[in-house]
C-alpha atoms as a PDB file:
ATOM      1  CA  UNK A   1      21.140 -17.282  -7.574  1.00  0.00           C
ATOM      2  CA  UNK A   2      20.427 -20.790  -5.723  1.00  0.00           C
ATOM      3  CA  UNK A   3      17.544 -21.531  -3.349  1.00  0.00           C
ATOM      4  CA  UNK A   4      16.184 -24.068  -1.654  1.00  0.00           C
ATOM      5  CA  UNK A   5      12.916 -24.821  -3.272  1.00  0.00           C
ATOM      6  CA  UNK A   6      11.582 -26.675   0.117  1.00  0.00           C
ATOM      7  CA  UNK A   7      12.514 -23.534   2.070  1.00  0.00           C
ATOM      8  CA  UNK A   8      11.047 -20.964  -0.613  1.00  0.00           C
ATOM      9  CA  UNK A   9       7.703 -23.001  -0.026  1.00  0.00           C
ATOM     10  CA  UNK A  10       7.817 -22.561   3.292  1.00  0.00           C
ATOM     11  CA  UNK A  11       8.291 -19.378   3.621  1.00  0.00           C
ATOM     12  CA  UNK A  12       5.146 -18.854   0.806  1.00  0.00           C
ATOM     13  CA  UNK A  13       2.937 -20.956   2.797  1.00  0.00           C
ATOM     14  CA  UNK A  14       3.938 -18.847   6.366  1.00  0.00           C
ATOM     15  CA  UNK A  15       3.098 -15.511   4.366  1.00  0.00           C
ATOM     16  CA  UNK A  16      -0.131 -16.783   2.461  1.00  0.00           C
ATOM     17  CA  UNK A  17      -1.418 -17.659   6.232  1.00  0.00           C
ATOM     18  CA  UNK A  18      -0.212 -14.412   7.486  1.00  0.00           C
ATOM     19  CA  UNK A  19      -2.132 -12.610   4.353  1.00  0.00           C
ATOM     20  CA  UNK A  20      -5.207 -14.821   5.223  1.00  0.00           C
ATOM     21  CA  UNK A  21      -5.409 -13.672   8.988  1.00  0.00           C
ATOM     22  CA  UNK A  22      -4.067  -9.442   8.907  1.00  0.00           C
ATOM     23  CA  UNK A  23      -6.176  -6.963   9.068  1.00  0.00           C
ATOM     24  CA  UNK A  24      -6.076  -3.091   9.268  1.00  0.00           C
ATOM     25  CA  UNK A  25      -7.528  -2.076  12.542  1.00  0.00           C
ATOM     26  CA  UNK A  26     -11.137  -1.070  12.412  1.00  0.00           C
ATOM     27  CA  UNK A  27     -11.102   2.847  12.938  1.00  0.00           C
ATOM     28  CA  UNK A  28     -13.288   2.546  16.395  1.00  0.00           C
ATOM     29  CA  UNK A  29     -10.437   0.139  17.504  1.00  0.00           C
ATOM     30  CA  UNK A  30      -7.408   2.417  16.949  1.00  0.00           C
ATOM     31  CA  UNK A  31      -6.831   3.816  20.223  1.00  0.00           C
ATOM     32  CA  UNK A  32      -8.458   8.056  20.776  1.00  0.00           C
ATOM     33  CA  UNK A  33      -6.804   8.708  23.873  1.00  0.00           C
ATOM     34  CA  UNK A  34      -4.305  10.801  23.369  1.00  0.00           C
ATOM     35  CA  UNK A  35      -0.375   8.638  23.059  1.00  0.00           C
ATOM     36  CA  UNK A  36       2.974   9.623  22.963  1.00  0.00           C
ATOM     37  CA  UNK A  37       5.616   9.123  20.198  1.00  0.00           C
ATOM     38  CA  UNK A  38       7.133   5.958  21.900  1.00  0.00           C
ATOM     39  CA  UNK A  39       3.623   4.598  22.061  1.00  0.00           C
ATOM     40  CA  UNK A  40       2.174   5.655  18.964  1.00  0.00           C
ATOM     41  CA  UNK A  41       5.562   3.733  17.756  1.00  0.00           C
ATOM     42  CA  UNK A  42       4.861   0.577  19.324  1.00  0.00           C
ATOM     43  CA  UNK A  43       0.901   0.431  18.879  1.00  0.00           C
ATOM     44  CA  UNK A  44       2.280   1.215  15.065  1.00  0.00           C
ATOM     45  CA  UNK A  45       4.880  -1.864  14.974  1.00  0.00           C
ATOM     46  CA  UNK A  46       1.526  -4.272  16.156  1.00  0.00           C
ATOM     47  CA  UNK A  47      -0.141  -2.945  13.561  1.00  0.00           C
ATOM     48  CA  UNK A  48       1.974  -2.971  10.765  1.00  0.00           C
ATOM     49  CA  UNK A  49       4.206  -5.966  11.222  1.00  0.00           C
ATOM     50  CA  UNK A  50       5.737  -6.263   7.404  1.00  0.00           C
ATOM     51  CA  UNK A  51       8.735  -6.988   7.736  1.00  0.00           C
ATOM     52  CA  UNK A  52      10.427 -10.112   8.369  1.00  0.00           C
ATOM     53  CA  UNK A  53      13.286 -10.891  11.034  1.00  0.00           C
ATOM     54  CA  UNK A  54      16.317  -9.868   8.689  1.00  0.00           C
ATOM     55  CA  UNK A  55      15.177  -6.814   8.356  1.00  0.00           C
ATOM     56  CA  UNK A  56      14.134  -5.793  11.527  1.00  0.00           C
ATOM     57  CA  UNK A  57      16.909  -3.313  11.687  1.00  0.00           C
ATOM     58  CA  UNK A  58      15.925  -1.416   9.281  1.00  0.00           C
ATOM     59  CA  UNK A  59      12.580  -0.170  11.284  1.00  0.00           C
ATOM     60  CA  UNK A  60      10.444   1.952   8.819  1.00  0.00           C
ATOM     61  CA  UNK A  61       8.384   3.294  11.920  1.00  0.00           C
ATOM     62  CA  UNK A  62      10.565   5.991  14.084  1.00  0.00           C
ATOM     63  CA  UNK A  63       9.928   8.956  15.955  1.00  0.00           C
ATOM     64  CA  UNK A  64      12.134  10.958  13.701  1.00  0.00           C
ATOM     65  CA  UNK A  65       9.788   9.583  10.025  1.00  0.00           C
ATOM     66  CA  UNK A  66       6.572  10.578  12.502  1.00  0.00           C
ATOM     67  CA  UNK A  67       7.755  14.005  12.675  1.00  0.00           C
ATOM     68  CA  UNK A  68       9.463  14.309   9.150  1.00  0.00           C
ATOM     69  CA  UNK A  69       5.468  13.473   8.102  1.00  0.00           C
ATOM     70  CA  UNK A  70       4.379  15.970  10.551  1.00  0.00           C
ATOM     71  CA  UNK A  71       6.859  19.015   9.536  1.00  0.00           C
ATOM     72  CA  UNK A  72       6.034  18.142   5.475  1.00  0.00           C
ATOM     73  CA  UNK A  73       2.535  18.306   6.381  1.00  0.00           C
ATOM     74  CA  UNK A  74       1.094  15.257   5.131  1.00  0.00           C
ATOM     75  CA  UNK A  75      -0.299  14.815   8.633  1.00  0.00           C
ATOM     76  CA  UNK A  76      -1.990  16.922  11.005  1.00  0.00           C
ATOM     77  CA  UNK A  77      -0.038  17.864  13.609  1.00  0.00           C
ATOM     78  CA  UNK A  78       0.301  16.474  17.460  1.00  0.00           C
ATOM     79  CA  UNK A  79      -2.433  18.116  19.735  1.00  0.00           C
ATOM     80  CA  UNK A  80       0.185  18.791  22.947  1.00  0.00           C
ATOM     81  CA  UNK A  81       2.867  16.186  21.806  1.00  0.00           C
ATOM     82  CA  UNK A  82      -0.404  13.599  21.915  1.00  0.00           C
ATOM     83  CA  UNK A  83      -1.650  11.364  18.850  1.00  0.00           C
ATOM     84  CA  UNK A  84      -4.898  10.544  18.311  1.00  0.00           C
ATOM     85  CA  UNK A  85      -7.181   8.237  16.230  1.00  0.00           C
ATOM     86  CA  UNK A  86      -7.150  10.334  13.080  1.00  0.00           C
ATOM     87  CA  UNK A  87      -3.287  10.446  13.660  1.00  0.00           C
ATOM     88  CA  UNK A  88      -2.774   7.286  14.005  1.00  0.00           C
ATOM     89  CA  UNK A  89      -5.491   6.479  10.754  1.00  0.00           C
ATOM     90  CA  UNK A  90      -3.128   9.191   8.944  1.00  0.00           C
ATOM     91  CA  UNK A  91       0.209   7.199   9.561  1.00  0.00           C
ATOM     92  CA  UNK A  92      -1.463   3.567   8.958  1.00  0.00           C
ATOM     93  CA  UNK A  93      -2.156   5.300   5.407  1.00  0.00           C
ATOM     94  CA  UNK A  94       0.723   6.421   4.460  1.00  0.00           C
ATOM     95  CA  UNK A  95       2.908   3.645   5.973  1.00  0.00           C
ATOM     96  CA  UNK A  96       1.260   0.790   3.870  1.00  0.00           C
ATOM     97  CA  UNK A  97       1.371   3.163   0.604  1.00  0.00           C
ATOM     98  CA  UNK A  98       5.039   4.690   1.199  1.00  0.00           C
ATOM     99  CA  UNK A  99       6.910   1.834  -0.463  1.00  0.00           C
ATOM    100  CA  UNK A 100       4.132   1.810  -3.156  1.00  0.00           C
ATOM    101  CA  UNK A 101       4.047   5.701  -4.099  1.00  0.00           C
ATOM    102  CA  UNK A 102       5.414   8.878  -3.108  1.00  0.00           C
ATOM    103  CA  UNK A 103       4.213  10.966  -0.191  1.00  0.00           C
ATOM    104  CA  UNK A 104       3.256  13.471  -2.481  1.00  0.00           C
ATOM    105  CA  UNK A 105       0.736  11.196  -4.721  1.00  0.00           C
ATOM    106  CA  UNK A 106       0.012   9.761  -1.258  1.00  0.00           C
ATOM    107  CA  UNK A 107      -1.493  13.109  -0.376  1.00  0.00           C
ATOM    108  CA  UNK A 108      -3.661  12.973  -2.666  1.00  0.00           C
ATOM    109  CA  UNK A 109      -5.520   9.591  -1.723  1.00  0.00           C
ATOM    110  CA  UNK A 110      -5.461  11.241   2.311  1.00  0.00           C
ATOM    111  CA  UNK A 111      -5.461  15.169   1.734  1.00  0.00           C
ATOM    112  CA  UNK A 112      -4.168  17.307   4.485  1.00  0.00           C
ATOM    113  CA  UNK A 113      -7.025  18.931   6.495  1.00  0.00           C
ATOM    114  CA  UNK A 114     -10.390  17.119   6.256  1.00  0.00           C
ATOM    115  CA  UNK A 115     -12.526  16.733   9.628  1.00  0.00           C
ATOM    116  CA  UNK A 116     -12.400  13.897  11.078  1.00  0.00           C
ATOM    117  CA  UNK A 117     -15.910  12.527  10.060  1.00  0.00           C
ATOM    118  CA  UNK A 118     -14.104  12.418   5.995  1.00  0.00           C
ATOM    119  CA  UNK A 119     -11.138  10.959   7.451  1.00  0.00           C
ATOM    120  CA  UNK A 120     -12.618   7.896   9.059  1.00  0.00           C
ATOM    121  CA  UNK A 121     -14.526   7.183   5.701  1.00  0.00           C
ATOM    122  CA  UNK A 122     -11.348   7.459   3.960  1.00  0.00           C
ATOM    123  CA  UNK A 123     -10.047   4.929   6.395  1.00  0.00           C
ATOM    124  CA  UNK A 124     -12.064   2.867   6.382  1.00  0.00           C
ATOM    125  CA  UNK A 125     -12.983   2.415   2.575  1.00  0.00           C
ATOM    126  CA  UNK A 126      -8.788   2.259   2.652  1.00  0.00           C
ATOM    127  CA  UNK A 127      -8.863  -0.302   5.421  1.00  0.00           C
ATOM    128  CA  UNK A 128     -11.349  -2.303   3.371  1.00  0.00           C
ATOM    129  CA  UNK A 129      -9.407  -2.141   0.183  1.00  0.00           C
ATOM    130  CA  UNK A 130      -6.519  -3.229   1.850  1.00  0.00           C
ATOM    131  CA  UNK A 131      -7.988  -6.565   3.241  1.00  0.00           C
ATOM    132  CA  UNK A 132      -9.078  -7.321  -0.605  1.00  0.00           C
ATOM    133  CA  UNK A 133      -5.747  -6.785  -2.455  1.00  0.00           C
ATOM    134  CA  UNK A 134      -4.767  -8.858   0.306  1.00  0.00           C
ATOM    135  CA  UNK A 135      -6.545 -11.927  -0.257  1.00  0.00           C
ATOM    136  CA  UNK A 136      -6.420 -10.963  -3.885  1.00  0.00           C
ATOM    137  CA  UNK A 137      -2.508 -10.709  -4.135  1.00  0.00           C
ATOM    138  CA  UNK A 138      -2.185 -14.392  -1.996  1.00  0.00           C
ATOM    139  CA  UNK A 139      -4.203 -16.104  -4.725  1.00  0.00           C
ATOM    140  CA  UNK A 140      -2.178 -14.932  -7.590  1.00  0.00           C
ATOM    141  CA  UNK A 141       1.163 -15.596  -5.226  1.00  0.00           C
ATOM    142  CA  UNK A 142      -0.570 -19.246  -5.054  1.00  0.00           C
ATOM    143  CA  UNK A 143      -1.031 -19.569  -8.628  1.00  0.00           C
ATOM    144  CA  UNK A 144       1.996 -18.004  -9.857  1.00  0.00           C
ATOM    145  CA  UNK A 145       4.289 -20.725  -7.471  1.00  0.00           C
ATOM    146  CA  UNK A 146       1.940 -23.604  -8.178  1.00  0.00           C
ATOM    147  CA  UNK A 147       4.795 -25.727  -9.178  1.00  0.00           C
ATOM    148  CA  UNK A 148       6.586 -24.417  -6.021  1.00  0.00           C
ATOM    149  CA  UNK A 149       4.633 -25.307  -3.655  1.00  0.00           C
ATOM    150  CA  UNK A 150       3.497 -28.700  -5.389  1.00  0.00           C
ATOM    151  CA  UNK A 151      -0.305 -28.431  -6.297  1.00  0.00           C
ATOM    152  CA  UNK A 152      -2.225 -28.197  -8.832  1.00  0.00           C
ATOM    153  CA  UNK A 153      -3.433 -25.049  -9.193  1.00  0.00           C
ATOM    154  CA  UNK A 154      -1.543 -22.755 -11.907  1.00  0.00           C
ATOM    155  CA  UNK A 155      -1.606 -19.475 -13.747  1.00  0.00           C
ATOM    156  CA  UNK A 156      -1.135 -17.898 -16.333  1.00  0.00           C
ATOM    157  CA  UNK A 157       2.447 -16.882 -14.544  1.00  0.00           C
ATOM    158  CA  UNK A 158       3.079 -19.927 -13.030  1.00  0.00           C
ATOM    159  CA  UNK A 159       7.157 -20.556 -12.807  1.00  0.00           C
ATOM    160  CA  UNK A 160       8.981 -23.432 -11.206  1.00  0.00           C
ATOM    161  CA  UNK A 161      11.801 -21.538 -10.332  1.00  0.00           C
ATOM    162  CA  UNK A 162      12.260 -19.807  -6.916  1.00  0.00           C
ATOM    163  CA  UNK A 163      14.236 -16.959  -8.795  1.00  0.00           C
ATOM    164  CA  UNK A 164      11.858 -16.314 -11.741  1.00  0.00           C
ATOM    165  CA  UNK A 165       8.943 -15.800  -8.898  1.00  0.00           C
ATOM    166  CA  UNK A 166      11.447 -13.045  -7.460  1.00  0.00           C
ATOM    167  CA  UNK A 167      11.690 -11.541 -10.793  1.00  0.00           C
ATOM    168  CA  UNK A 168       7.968 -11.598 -12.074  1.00  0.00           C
ATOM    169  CA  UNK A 169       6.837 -10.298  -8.551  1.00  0.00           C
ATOM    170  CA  UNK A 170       9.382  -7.385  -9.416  1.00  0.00           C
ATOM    171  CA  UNK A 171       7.964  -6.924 -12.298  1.00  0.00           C
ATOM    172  CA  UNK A 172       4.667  -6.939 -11.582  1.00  0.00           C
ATOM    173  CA  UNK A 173       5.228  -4.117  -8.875  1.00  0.00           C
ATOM    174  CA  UNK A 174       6.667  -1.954 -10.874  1.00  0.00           C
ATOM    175  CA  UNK A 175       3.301  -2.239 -13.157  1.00  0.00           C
ATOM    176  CA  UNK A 176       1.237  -1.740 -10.582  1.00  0.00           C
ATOM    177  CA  UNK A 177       3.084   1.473  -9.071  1.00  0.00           C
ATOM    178  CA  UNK A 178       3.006   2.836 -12.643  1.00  0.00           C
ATOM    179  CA  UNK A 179      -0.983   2.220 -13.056  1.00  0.00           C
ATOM    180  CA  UNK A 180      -1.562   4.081  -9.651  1.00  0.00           C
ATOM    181  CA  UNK A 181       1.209   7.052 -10.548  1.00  0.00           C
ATOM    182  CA  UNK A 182      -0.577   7.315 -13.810  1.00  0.00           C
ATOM    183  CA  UNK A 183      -4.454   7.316 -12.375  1.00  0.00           C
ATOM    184  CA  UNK A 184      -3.775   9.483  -9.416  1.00  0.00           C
ATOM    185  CA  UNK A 185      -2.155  11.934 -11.575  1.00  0.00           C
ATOM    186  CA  UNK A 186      -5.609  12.567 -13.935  1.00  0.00           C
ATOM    187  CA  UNK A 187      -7.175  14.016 -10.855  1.00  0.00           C
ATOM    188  CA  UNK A 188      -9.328  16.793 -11.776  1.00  0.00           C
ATOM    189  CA  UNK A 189      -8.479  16.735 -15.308  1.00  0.00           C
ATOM    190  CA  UNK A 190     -10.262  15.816 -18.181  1.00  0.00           C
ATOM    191  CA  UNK A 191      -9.982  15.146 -22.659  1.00  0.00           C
ATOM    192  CA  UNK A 192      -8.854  18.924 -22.673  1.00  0.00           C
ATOM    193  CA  UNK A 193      -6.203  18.409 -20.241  1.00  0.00           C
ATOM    194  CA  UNK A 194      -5.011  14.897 -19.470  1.00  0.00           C
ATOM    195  CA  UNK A 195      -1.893  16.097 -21.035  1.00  0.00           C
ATOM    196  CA  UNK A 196      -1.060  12.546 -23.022  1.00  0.00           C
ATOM    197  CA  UNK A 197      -0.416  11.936 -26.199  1.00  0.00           C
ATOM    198  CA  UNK A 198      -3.305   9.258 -26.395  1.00  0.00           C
ATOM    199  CA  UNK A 199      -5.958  11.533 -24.623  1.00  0.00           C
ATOM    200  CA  UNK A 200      -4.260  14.199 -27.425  1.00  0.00           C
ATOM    201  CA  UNK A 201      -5.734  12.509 -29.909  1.00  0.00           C
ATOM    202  CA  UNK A 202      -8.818  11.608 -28.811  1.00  0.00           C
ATOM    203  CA  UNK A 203      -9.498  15.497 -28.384  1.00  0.00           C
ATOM    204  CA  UNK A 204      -8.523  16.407 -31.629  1.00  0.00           C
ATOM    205  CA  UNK A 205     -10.913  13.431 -33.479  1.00  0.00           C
ATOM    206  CA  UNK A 206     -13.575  14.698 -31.014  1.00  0.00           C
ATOM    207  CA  UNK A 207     -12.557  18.318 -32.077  1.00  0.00           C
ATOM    208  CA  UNK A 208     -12.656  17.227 -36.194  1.00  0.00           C
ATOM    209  CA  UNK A 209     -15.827  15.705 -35.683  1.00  0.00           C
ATOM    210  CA  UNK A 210     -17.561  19.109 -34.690  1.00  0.00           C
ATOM    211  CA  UNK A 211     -16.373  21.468 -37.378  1.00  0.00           C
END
């Protein structure tokens, strides 16, 4: 692989200032009124803006993933082909998690049939979150390519190499899928039934220790 280092750092600093300035919409600012599919699409793209131009083609936001969502159930359904605010909360969810975790651990952090009061405290708590791991993952992006982007400041992680940033950012999303997989999946369960081989043995010490 060969990159420009010059053009790397330029394309860190754009997305570190992007980072610094998204937001999730507030929940009273996501529209109530009642949209259609093409506008729920658009107000969806404003909101969501990931990608950059190359991949543009590749839209992750279409009518036909709306209703794939809608017929699997992980989102209430359209009130007379109309989405409203918890709709739109709903998809927001599940479109910043879906490249993170599948829809059915997604589920769990946005269940299917709350009332709306729950769901705009899930949203926003989510909303909230997502502005920290935010400013969060810029720093360590700053750290890790100190020597990139020519300053000072350095990590533990910190690489010179354009290539070995692509590979430890790899790696560390692959860690941090793993740690939410592993966590979501203990829901309801406890020592008797966490099903590892580590929790195992803690029952069984815990078990020796009362005979």
């Amino acid at each position: 692989m060969a990159y420009d280092n010059a053009l790397v750092a330029g394309k860190l600093r754009r997305w570190e200032k992007y980072l610094d300035d998204f937001r999730l919409p507030l929940w009273e600012d996501i529209p109530d009124l009642g949209l259609y599919m093409e506008q729920v699409i658009v107000l969806l793209r404003k909101y969501l803006d990931y990608l950059p131009p190359e991949l543009k083609e590749e839209q992750f936001i279409t009518a036909a993933t709306i209703n794939n969502y809608v017929r699997m159930k992980v989102m209430p359904e359209p009130v007379k082909r109309r989405y409203y605010r918890v709709h739109i909360a709903y998809l927001i969810i599940i479109l910043t998690l879906k490249h993170s975790l599948s829809i059915a651990l997604i589920q769990k952090i946005i269940p299917m049939g709350r009332p709306a009061e729950e769901v705009e405290e899930i949203y926003n708590a989510y909303a909230q979150r997502h502005q920290q791991a935010a400013r969060y993952f810029r720093e360590q992006v700053r750290l890790a390519a100190g020597p990139i982007l020519h300053h000072e400041e350095k990590g533990i992680l910190s690489v010179e190499k354009p290539e070995d940033l692509i590979t430890l950012s790899a790696i560390m999303g692959g860690f941090t899928r793993l740690m939410a997989e592993k966590l979501l999946l203990l829901e309801g369960k406890d020592l008797t039934n966490g099903g590892s081989i580590a929790l195992a043995g803690v029952r069984r010490e815990k078990e020796e220790k009362t005979e």
